[in-house]
Protein backbone atom coordinates (compact mmCIF):
# COMPACT_ATOMS: atom_id res chain seq x y z
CA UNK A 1 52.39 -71.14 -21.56
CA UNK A 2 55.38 -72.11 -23.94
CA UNK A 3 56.59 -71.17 -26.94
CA UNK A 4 57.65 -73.96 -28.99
CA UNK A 5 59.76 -73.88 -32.38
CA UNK A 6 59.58 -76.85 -35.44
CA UNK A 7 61.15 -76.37 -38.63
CA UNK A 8 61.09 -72.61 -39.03
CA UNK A 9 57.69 -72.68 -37.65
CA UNK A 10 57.06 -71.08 -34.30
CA UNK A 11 53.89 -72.36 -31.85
CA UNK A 12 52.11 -71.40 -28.67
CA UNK A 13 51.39 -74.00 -26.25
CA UNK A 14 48.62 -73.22 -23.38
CA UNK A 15 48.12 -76.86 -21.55
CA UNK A 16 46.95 -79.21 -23.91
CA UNK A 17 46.43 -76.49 -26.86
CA UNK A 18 49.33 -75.84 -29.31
CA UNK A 19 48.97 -73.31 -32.11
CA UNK A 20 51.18 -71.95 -34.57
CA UNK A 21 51.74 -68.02 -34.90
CA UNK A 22 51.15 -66.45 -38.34
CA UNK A 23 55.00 -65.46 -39.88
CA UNK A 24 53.18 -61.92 -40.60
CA UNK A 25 51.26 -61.87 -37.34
CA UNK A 26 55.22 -61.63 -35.74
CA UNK A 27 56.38 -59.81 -38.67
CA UNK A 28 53.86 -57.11 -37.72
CA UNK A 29 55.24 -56.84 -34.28
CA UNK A 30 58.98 -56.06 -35.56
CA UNK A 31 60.31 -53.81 -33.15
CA UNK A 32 63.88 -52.20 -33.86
CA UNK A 33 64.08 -48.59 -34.28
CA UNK A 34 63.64 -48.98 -38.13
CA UNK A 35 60.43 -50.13 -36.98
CA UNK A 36 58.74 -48.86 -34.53
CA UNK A 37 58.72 -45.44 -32.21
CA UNK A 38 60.13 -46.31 -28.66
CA UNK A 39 58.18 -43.11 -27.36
CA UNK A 40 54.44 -43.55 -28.99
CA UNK A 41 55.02 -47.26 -29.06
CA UNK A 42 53.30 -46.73 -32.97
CA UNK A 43 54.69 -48.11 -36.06
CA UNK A 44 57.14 -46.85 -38.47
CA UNK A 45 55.86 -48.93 -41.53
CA UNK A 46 52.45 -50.07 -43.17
CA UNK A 47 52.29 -53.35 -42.74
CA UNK A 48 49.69 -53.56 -45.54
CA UNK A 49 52.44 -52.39 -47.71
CA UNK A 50 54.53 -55.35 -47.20
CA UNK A 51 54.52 -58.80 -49.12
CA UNK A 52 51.79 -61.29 -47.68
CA UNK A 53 53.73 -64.01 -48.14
CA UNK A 54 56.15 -63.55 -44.99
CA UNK A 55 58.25 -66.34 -44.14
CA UNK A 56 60.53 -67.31 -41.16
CA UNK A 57 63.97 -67.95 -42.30
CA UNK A 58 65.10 -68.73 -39.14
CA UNK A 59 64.32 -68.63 -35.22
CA UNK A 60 65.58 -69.24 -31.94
CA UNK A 61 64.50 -68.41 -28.28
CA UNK A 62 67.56 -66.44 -26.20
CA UNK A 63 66.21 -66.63 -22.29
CA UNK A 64 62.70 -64.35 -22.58
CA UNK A 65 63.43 -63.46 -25.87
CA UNK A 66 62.71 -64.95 -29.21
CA UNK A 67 64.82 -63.78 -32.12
CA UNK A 68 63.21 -64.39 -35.69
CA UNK A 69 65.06 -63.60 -39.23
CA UNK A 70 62.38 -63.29 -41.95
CA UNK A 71 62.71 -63.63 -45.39
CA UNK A 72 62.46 -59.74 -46.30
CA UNK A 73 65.88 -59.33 -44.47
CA UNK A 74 64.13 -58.05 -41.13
CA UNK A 75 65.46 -59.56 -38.00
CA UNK A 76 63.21 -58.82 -34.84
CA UNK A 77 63.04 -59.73 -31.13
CA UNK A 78 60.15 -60.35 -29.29
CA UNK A 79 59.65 -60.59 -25.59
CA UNK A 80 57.55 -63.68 -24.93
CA UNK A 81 55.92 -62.71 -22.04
CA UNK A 82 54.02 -59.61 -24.29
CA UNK A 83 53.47 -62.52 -27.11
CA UNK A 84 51.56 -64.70 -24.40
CA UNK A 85 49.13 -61.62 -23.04
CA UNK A 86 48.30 -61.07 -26.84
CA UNK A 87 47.22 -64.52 -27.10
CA UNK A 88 44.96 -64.00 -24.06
CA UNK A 89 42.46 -61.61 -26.11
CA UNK A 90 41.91 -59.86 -22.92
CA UNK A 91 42.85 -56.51 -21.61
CA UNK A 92 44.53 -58.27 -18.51
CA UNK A 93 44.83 -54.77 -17.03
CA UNK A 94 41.06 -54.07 -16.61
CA UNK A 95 39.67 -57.40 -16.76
CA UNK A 96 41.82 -59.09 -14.41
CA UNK A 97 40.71 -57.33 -12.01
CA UNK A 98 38.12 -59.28 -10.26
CA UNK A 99 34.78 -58.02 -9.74
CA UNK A 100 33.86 -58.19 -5.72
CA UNK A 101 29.86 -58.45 -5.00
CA UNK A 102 28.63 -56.61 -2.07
CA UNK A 103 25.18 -55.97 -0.72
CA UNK A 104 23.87 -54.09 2.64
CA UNK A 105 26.86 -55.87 4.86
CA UNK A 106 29.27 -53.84 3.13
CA UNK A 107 30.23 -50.95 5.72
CA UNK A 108 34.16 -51.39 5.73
CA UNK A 109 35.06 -50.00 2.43
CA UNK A 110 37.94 -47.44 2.19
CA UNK A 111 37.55 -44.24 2.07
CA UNK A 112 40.52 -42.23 -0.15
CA UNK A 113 42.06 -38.48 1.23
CA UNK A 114 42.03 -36.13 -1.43
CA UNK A 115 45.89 -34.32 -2.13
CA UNK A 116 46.96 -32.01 -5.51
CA UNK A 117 49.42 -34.51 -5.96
CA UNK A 118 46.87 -37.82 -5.81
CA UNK A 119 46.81 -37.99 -9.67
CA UNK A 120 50.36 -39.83 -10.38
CA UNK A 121 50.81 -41.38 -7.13
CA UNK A 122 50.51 -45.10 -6.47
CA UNK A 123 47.37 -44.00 -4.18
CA UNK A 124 45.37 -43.25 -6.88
CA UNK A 125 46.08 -46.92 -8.56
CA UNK A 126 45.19 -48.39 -5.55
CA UNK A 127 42.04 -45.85 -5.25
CA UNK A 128 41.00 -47.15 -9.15
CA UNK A 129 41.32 -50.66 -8.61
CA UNK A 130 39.10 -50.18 -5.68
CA UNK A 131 37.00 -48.97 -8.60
CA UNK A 132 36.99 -51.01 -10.62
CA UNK A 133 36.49 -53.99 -8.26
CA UNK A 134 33.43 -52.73 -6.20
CA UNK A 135 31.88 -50.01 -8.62
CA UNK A 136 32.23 -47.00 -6.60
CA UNK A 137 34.59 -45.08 -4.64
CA UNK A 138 34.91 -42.64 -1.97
CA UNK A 139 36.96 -39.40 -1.79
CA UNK A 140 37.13 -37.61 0.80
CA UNK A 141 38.42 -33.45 1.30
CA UNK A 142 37.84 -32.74 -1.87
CA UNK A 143 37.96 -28.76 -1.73
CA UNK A 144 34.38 -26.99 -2.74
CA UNK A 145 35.44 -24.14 -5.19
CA UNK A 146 32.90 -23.48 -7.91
CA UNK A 147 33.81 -25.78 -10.65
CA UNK A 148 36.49 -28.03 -9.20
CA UNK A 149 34.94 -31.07 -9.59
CA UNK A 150 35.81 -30.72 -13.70
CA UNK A 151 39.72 -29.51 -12.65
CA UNK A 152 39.23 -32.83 -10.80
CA UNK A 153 38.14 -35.26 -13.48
CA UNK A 154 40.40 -33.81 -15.62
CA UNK A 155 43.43 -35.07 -13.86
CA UNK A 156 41.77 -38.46 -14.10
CA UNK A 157 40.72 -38.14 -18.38
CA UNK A 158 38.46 -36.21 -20.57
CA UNK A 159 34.84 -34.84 -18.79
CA UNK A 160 31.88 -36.43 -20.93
CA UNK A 161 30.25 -33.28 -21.46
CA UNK A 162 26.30 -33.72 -22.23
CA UNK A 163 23.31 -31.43 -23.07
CA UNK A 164 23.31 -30.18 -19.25
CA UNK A 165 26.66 -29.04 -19.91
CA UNK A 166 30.49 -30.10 -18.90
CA UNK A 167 29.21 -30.56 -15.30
CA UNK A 168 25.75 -30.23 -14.04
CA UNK A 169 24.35 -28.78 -10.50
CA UNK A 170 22.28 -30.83 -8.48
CA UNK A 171 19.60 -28.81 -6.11
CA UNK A 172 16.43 -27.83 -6.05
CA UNK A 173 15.42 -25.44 -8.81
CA UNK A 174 11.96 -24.06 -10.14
CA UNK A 175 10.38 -26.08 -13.20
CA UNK A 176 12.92 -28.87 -13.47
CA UNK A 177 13.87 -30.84 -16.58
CA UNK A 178 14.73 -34.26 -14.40
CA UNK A 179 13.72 -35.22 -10.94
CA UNK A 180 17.12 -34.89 -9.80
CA UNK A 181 16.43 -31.40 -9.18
CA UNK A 182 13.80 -31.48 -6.45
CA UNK A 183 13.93 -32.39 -3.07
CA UNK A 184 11.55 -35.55 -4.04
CA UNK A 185 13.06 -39.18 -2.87
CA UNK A 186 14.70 -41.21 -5.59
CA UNK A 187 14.38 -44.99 -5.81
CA UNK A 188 18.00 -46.89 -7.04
CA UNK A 189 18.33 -46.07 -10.55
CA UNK A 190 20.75 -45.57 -13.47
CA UNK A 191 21.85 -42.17 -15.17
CA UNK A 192 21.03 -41.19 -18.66
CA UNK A 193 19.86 -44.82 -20.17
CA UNK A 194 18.09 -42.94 -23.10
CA UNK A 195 22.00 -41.94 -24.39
CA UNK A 196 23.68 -43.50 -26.62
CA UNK A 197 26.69 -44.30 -25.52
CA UNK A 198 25.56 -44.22 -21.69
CA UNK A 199 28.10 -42.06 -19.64
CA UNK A 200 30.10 -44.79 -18.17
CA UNK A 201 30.94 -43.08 -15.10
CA UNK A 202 29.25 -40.44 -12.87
CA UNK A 203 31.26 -37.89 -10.31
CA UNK A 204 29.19 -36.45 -8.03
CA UNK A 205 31.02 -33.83 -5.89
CA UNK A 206 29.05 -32.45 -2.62
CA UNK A 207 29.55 -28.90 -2.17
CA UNK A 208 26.95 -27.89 0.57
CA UNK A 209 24.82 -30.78 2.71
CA UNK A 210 22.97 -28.60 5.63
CA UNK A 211 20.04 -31.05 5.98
CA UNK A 212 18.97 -33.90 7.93
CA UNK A 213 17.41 -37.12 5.81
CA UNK A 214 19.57 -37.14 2.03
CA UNK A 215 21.29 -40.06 2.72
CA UNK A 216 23.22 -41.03 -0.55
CA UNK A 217 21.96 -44.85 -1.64
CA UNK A 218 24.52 -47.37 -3.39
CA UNK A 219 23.19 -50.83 -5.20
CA UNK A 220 25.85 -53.36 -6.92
CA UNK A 221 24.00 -53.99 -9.80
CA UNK A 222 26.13 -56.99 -10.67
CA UNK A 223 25.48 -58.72 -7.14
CA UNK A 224 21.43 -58.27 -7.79
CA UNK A 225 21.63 -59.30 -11.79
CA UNK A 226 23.95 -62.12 -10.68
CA UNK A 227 21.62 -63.37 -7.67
CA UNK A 228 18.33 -62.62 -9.97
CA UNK A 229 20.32 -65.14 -12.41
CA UNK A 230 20.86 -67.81 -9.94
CA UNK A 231 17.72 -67.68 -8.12
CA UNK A 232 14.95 -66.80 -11.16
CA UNK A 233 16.61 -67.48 -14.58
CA UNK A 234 13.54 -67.03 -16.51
CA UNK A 235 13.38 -63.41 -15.26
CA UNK A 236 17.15 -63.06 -15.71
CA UNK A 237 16.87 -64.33 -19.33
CA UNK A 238 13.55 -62.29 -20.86
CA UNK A 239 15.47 -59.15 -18.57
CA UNK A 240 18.32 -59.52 -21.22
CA UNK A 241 17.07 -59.86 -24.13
CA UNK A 242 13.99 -57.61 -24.55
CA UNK A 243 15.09 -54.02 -25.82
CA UNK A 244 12.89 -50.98 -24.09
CA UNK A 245 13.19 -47.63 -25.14
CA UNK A 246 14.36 -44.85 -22.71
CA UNK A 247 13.01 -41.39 -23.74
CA UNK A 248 14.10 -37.82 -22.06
CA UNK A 249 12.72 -34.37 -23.33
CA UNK A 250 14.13 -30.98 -22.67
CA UNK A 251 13.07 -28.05 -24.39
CA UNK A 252 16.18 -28.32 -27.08
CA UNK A 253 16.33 -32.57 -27.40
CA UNK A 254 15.01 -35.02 -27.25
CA UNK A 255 16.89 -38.25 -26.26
CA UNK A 256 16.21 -41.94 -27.14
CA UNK A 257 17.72 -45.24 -27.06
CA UNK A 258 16.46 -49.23 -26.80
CA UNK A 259 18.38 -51.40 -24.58
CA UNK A 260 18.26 -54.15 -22.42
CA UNK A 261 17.91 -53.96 -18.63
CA UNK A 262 20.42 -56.61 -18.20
CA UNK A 263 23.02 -56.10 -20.98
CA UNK A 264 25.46 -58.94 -21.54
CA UNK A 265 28.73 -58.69 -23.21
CA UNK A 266 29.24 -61.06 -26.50
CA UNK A 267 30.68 -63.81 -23.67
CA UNK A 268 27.32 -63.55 -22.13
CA UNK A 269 29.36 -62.17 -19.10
CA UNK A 270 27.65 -58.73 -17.66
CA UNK A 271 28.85 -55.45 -19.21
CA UNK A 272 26.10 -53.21 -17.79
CA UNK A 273 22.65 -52.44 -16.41
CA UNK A 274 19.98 -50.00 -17.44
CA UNK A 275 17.54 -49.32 -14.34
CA UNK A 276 15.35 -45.86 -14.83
CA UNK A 277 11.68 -46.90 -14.64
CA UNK A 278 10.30 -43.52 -14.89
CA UNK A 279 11.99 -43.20 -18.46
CA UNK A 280 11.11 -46.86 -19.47
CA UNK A 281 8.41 -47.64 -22.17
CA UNK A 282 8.39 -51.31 -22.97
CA UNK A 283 7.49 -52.21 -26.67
CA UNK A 284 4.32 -54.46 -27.89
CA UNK A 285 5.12 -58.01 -27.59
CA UNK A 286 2.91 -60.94 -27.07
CA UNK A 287 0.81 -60.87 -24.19
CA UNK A 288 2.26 -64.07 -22.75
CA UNK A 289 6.00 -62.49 -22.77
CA UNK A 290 4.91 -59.82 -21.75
CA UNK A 291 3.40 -61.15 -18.44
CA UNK A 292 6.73 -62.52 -18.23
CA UNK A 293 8.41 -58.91 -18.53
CA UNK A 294 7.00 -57.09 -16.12
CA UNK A 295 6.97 -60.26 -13.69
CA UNK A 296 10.76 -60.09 -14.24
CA UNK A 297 11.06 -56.19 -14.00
CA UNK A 298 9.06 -56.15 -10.73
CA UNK A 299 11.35 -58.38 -9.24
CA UNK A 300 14.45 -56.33 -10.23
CA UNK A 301 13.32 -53.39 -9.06
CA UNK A 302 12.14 -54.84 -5.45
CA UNK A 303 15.47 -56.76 -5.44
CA UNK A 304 16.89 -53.07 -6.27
CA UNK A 305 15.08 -51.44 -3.72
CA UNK A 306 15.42 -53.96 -0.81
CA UNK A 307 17.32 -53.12 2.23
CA UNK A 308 19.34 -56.24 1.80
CA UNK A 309 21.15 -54.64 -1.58
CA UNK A 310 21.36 -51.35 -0.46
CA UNK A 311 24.04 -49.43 1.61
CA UNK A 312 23.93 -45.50 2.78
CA UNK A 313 25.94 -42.79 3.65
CA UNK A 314 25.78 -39.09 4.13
CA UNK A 315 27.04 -37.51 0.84
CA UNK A 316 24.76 -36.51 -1.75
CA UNK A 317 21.50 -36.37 -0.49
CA UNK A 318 19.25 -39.29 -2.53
CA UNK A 319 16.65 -39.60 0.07
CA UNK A 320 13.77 -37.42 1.21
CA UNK A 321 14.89 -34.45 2.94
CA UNK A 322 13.05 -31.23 4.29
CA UNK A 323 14.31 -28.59 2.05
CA UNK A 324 13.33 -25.87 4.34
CA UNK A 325 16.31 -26.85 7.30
CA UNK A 326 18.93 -25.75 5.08
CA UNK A 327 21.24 -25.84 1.80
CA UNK A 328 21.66 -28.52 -0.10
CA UNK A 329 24.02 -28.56 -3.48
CA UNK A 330 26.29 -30.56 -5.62
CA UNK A 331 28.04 -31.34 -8.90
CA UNK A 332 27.99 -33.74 -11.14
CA UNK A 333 30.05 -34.40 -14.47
CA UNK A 334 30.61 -37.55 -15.97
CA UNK A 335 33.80 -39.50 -17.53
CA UNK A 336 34.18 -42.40 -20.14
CA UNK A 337 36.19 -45.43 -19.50
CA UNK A 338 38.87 -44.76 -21.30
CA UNK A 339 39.85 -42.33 -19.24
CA UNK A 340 39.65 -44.40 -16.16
CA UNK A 341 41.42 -47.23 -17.89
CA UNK A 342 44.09 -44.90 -19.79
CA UNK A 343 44.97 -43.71 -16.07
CA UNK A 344 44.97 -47.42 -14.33
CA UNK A 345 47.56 -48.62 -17.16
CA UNK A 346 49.73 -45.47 -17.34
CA UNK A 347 50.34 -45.42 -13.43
CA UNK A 348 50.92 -49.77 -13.49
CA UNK A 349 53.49 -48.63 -16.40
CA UNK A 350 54.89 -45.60 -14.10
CA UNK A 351 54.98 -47.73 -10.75
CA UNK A 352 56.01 -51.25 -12.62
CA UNK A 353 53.37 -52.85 -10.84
């Protein structure tokens, strides 16, 4: 990457590709203290307000910096190194990080120690990279008081709260609204695909485990999409682009949204997967494509189910379990990604990393 200047005229060259930066696009980014607050990092002017026909009077590139006059009097500098990630039209913080597939041979993941003062140490960056890159993560000594699993995700961002509440107990209870609450086994699935936006990320916090069997059951829903993909693309392809609707009823809602199974991002790159079959209802479509859909979804699900995909570990009991040996109880809440990724960037800023 290189930034080039010609005749008042500043350009970006990436390899072969050169192209030249907008006068206002830069002008936009002027960043003296007339201009813009140091501490919120927000502007002190409307750049709407100003004259669209910005023009470079003069420029000039001083080691990392490049120094522009423009023709409204303003002289800025601009560090070239935050000019080149702009050009990259990716948050380089979140999707850098490289997504690791893992099936059943996955045993050797880390596990993190709970501390009060986890939340701005470097610990916790590590502990949401490790996040980020496999899909789940582990803490361990978390203490069990009533409630702290919300003190806990608040340190981290902002609990999601939905129509169970700002967190949500997970035991056996009389006359259920969702199967979660029984001692009944549950086959790999995904939370709350009838909301719209879908929670991004689910804390479960386990309280009390007294019984044998409840073995807690982890997929990597990008490793099974990705292999589906490879190995079956006609299943992959009808998988992500037929809509179903996902229904849940409670006494005071009633919750619906269509989606995909295997929803792609507008690079055709994953962004997520929808996987609750006992919510499902698949709309009318010609008889032919659907043969093809539920070909497709059968396969998903058995690749979701198999014991190659799958890894276990005593936590929150997901498996059968006799509820007559003992107690059994956790809590739930859930978080949006912002929060995750407000946290990741403000502890690379804090630790320089």
């Amino acid at each position: 990457m290189k930034i080039e200047l010609n005749n008042n005229k500043i350009f970006y060259k990436n390899g072969s590709s050169v192209q030249e930066i907008h006068p206002f696009w830069l002008r936009e980014r002027a960043n003296g203290e007339k201009y813009l607050d140091k501490k919120t990092q927000q502007r002190l002017f409307d750049p709407t307000s100003l004259n669209v026909e910005i023009a470079i009077k003069s420029a000039r590139i001083n080691n990392d910096l490049l120094e522009i006059d423009f023709n409204d009097g303003v002289n800025s500098k601009l560090n070239i190194e935050k000019i080149a990630e702009e050009f990259s039209k990716e948050d380089e913080v979140i999707y850098g990080i490289e997504k690791v597939k893992w099936n059943s041979s996955f045993t050797d993941f880390k596990k993190y120690k709970y501390s009060d003062e986890l939340f701005e140490t470097q610990e916790m960056y590590d502990l949401l990279l490790s996040f980020y890159k496999y899909g789940f993560v582990i803490i361990q000594d978390v203490p069990t008081e009533d409630n702290f699993l919300v003190k806990f995700a608040n340190k981290v961002g902002s609990v999601r709260r939905t129509n169970f509440g700002e967190h949500f107990n997970v035991k056996s209870i009389p006359s259920p609204n969702d199967l979660a609450y029984t001692s009944l086994p549950l086959a790999p699935h995904t939370d709350n695909p009838y909301r719209n936006p879908v929670p991004c990320i689910q804390l479960l916090h386990c309280i009390i485990n007294e019984v044998s069997g409840g073995l807690s059951t982890l997929v990597d829903g990008y490793t099974v999409t990705e292999d589906l993909k490879k190995e079956n693309p006609e299943f992959y392809n009808i998988l992500t682009k037929v809509k179903v609707k996902f229904k849940f009823i409670d006494k005071d809602v009633v919750l619906e949204h269509w989606a995909e199974l295997i929803q792609l991002d507008e690079n055709k790159k994953l962004k997520q997967v929808r996987f609750s079959p006992r919510l499902d209802f698949v709309p009318i479509l010609e008889k032919s494509e659907l043969d093809l859909y539920y070909k497709a979804r059968k396969k998903l699900s058995a690749m979701y189910n198999s014991d190659k995909y799958r890894i276990e570990f005593k936590l929150e009991p997901r498996t059968e379990f006799d509820a007559n040996e003992g107690s059994r109880f956790l809590q739930g809440c859930y978080l949006d990604f912002d929060s995750t990724e407000g946290k990741l960037r403000h502890l690379k800023r804090k630790f320089n990393l």
